[in-house]
N, C-alpha and C. Protein backbone atom coordinates (compact mmCIF):
# COMPACT_ATOMS: atom_id res chain seq x y z
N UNK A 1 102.86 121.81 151.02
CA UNK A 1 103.14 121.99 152.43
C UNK A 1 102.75 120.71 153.15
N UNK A 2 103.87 120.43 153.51
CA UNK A 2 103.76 118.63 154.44
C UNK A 2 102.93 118.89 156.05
N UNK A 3 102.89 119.69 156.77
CA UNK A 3 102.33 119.99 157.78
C UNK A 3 102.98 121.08 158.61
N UNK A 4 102.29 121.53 159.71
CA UNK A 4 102.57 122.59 160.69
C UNK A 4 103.69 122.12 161.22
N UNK A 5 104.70 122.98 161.46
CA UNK A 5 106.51 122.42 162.06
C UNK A 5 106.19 123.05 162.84
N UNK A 6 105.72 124.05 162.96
CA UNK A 6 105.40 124.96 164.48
C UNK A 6 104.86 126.14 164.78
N UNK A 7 104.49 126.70 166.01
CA UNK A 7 103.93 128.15 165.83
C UNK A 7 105.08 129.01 166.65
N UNK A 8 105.25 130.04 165.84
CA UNK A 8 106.09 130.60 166.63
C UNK A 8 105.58 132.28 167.07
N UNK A 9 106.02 132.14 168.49
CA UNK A 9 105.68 133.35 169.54
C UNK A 9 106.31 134.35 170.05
N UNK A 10 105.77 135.71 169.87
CA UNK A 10 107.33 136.60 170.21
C UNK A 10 106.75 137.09 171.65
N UNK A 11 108.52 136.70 172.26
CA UNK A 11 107.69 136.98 173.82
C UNK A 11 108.85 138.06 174.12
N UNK A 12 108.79 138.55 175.33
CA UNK A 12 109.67 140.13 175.86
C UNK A 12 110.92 139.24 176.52
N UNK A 13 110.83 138.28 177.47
CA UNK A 13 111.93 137.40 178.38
C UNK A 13 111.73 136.01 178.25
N UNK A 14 112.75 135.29 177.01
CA UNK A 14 112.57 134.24 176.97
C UNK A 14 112.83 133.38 178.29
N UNK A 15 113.85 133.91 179.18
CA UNK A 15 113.34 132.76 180.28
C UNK A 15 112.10 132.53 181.20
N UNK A 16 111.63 133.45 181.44
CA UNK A 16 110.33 133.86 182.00
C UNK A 16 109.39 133.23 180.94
N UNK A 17 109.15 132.82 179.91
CA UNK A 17 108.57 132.31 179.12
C UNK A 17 108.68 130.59 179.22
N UNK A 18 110.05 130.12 178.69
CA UNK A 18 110.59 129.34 179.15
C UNK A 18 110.23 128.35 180.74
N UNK A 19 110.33 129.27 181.71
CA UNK A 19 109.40 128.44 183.21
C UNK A 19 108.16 128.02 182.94
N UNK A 20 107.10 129.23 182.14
CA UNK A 20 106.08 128.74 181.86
C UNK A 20 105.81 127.83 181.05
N UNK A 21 106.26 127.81 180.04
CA UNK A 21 105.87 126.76 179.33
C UNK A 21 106.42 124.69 179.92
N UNK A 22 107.64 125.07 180.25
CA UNK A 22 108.42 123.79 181.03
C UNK A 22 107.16 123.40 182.21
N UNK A 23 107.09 124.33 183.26
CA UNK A 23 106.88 124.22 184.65
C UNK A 23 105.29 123.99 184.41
N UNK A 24 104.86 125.19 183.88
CA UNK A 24 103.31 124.77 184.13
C UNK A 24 102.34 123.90 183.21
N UNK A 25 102.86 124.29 181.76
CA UNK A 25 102.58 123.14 180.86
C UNK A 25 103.22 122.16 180.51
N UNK A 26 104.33 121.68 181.29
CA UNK A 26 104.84 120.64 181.01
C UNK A 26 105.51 120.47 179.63
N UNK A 27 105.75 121.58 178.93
CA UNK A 27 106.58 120.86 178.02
C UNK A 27 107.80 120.96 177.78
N UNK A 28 108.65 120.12 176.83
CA UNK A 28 110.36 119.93 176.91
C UNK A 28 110.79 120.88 176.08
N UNK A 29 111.75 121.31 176.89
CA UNK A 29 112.67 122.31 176.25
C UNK A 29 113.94 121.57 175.59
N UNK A 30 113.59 121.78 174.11
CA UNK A 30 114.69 121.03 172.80
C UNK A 30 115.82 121.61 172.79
N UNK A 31 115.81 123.18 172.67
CA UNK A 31 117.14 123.82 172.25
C UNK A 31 116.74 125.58 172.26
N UNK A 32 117.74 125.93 172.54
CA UNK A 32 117.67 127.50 172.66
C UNK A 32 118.99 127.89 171.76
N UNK A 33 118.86 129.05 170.83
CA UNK A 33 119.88 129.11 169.92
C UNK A 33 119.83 130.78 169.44
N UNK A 34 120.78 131.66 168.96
CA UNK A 34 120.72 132.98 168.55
C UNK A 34 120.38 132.83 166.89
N UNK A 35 119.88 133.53 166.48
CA UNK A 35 119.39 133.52 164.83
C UNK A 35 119.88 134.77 164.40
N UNK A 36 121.40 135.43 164.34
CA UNK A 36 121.33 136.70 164.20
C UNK A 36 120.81 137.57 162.81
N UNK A 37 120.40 136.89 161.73
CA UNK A 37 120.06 137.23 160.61
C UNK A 37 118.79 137.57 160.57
N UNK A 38 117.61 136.92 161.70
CA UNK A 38 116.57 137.30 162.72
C UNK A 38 116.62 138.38 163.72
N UNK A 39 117.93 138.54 163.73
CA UNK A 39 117.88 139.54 165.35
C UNK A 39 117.07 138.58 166.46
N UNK A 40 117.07 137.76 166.59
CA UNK A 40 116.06 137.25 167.43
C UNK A 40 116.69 135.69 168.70
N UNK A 41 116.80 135.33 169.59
CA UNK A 41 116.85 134.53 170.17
C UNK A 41 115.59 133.72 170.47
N UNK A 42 116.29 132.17 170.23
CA UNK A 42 114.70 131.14 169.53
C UNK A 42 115.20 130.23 171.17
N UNK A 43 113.90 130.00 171.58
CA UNK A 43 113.60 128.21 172.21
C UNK A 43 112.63 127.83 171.70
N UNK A 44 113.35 126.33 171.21
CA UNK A 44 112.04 125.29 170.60
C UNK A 44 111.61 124.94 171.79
N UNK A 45 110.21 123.95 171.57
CA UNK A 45 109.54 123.73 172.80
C UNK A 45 108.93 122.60 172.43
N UNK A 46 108.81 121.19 172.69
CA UNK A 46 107.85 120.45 172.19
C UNK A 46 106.74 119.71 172.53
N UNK A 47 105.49 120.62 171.50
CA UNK A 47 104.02 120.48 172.28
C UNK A 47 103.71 119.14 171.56
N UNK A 48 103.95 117.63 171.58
CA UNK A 48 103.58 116.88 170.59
C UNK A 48 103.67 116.55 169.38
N UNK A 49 102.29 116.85 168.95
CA UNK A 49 102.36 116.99 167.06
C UNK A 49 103.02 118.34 166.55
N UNK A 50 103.31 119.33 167.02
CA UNK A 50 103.71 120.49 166.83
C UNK A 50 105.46 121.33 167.91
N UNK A 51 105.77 121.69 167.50
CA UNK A 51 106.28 122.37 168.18
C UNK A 51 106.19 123.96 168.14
N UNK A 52 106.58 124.73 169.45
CA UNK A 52 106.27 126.17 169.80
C UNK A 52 107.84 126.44 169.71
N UNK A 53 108.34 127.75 169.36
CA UNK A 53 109.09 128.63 168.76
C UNK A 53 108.63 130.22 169.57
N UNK A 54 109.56 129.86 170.72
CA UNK A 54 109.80 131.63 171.22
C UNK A 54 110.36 132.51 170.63
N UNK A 55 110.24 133.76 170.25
CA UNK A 55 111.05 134.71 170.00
C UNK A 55 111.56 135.35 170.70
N UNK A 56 112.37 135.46 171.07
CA UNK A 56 112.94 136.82 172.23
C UNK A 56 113.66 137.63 170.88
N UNK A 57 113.36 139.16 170.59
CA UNK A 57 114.56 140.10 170.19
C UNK A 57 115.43 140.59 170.86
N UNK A 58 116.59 140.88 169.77
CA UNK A 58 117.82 140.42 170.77
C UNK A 58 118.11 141.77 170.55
N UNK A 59 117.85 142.89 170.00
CA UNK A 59 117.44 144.50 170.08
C UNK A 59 116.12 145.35 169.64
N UNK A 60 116.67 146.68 169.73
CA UNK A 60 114.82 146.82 169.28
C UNK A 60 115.41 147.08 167.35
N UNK A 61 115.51 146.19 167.23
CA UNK A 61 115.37 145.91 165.80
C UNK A 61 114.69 144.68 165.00
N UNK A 62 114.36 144.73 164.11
CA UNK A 62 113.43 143.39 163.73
C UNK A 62 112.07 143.42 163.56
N UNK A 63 112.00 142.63 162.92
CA UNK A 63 110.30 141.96 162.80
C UNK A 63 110.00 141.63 164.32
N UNK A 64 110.64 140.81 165.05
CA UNK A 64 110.03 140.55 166.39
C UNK A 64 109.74 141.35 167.18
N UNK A 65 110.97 142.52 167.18
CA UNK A 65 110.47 143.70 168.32
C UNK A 65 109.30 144.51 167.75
N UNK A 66 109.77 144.52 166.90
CA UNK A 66 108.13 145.64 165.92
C UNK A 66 106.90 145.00 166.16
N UNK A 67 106.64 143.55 165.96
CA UNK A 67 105.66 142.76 166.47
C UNK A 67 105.04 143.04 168.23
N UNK A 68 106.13 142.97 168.39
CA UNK A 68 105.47 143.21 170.04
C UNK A 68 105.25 144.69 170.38
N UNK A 69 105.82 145.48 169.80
CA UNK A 69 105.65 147.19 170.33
C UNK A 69 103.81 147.43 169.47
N UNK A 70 103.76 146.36 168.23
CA UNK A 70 102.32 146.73 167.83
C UNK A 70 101.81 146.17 168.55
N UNK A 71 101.50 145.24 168.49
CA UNK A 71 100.58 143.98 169.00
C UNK A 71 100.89 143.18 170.19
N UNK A 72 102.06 143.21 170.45
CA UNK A 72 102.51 142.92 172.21
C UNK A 72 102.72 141.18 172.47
N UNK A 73 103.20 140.69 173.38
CA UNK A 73 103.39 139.48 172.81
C UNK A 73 102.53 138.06 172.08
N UNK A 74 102.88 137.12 171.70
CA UNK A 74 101.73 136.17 171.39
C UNK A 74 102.15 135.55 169.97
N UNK A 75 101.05 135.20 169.25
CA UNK A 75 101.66 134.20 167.97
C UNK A 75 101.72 135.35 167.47
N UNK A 76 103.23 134.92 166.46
CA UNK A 76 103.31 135.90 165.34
C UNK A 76 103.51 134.94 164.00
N UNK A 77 103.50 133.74 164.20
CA UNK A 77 103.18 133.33 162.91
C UNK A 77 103.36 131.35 163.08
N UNK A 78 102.83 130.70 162.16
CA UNK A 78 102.20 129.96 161.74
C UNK A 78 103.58 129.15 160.71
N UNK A 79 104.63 128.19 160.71
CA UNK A 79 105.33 127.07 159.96
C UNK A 79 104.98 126.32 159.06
N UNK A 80 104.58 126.16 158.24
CA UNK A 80 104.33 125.03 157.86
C UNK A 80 106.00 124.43 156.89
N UNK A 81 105.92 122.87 157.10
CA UNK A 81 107.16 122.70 156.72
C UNK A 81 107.17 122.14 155.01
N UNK A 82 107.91 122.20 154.65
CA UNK A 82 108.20 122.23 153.00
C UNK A 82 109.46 121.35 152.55
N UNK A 83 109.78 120.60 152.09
CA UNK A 83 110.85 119.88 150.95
C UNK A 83 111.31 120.68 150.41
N UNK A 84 111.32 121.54 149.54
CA UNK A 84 111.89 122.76 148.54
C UNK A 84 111.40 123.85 148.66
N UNK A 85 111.93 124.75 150.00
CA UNK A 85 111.24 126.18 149.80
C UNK A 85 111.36 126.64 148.61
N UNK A 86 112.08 126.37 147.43
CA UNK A 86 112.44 127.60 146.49
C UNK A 86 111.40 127.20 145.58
N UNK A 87 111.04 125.74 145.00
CA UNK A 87 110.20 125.30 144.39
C UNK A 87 108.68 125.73 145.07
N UNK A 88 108.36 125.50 146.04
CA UNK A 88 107.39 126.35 146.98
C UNK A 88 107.13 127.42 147.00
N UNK A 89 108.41 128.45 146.74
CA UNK A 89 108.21 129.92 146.92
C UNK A 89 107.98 130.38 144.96
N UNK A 90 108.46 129.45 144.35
CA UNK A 90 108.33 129.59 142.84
C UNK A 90 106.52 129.31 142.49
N UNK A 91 106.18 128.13 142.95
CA UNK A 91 105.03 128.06 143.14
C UNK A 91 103.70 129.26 143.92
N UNK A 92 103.93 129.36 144.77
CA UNK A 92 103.58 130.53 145.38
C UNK A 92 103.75 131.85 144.70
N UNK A 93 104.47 132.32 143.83
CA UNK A 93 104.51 133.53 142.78
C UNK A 93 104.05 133.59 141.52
N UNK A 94 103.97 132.17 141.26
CA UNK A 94 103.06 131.83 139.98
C UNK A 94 101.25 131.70 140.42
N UNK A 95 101.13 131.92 141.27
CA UNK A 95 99.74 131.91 141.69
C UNK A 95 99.27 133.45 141.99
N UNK A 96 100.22 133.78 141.72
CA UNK A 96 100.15 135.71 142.43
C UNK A 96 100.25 135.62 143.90
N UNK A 97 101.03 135.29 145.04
CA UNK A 97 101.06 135.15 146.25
C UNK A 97 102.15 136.09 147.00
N UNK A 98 102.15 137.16 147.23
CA UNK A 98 103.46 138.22 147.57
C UNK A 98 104.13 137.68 148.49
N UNK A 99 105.55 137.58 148.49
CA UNK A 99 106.21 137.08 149.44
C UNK A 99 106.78 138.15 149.98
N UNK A 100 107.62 137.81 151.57
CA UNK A 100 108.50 139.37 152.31
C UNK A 100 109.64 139.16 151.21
N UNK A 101 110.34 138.34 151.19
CA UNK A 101 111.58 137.81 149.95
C UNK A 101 111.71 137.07 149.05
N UNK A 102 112.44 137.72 147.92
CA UNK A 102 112.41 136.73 146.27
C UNK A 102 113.43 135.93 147.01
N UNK A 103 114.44 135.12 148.35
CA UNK A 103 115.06 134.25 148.81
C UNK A 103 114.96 134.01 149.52
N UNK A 104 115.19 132.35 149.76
CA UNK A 104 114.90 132.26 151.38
C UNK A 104 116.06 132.82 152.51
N UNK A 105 115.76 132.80 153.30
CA UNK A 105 116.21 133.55 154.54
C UNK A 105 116.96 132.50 155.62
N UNK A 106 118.25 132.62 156.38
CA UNK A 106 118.26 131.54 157.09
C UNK A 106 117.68 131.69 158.59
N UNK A 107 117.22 130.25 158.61
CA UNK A 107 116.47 130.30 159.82
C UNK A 107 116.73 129.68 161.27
N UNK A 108 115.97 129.05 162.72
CA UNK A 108 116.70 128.50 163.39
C UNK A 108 116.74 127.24 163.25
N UNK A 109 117.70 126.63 163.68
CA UNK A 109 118.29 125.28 163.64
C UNK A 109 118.84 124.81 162.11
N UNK A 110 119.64 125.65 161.86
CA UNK A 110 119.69 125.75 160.32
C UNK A 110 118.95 125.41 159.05
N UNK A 111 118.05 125.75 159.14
CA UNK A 111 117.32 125.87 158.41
C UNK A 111 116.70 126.86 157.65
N UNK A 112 116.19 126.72 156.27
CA UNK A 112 116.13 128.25 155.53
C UNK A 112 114.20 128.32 155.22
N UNK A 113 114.16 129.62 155.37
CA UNK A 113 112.10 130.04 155.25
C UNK A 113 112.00 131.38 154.73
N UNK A 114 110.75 131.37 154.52
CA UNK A 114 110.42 132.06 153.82
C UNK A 114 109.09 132.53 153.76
N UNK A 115 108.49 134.08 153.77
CA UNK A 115 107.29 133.96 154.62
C UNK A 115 106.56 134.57 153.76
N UNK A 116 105.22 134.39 153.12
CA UNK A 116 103.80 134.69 152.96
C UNK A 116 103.54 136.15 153.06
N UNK A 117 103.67 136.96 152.72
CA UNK A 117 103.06 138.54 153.56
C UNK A 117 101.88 137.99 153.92
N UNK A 118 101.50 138.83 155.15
CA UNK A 118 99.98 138.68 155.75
C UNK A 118 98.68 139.00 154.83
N UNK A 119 99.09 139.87 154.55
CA UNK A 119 98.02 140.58 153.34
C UNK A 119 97.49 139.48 152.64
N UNK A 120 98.33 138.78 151.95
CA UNK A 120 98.05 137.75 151.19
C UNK A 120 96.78 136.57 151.78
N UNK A 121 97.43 136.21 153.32
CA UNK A 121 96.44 135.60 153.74
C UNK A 121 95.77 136.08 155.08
N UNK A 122 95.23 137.13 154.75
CA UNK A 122 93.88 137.50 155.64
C UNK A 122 94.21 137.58 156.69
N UNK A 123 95.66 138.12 157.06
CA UNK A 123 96.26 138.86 158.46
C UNK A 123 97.00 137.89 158.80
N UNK A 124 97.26 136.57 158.42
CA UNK A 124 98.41 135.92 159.31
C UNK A 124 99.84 135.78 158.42
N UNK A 125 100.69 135.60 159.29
CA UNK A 125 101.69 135.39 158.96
C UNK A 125 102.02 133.75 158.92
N UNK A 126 102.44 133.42 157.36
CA UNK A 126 102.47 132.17 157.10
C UNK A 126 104.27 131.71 157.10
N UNK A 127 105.12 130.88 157.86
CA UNK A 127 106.07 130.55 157.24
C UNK A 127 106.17 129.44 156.52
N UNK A 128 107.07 129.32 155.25
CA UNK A 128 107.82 128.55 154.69
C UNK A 128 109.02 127.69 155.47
N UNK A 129 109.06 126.55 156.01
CA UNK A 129 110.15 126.38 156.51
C UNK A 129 110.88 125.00 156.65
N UNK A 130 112.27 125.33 155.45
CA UNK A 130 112.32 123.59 155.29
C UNK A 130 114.22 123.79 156.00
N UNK A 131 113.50 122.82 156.43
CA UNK A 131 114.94 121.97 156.96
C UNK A 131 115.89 121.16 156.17
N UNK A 132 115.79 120.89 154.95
CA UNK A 132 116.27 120.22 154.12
C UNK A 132 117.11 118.92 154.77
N UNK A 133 118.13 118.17 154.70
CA UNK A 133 118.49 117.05 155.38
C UNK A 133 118.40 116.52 156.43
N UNK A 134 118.14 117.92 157.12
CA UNK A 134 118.13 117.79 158.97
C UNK A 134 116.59 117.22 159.41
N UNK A 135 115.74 116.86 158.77
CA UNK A 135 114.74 116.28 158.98
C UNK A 135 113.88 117.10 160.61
N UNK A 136 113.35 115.84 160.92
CA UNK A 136 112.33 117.07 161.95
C UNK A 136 113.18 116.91 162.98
């Protein structure tokens, strides 16, 4: 794992989210995009060394909406970025490490991930997430 690509946050109204983060913390809004294989509508956001990842669900279906009806909005998980998810996720199963999927998944900005169950690591949610050519 090359470093943190981002944290990503599931919020109820991405534009209402969106003001805040632009207006009061000052930071730039990269791109807003639908992930329907997510159910989820993404804005990147960029905090610096990192970037932030809104979630808006785009019904009450999903990991995102389920996230917020438990736990309500806030981080729901943790990027780190990778060269070869599959070699990564092969690695990660040879160590005994449960994953949500034996494949990766596509993700936003085309890109494919792949996530950690929490269990595994002590309640958080870890992603896998490589961009392969598209660099950062």
């Amino acid at each position: 794992m090359e470093k943190v690509d981002h944290i990503g946050i599931s919020v109820r109204n991405l534009e209402e989210q969106i003001t805040y983060y632009t207006e009061v913390l000052g930071l730039k809004l990269l791109k807003i995009e639908e992930v329907p294989s997510q159910n989820v509508r993404v804005a990147f956001l960029d905090a610096g060394n990192v970037h932030i990842e809104l979630l808006e669900p785009l019904s009450e279906e999903g990991a995102i909406y389920n996230h917020i009806q438990k736990r309500g909005e806030g981080i729901q998980h943790v990027a780190f970025k990778v060269k070869d998810i599959r070699e990564e996720m092969q690695d990660l199963k040879g160590k005994g490490v449960r994953l949500l999927s034996e494949e990766p998944v596509p993700a936003a900005g085309g890109a494919e991930a792949a996530f950690i169950h929490p269990k595994e690591s002590f309640g958080v949610l870890y992603e896998l997430y490589d961009k392969g050519e598209k660099g950062d």
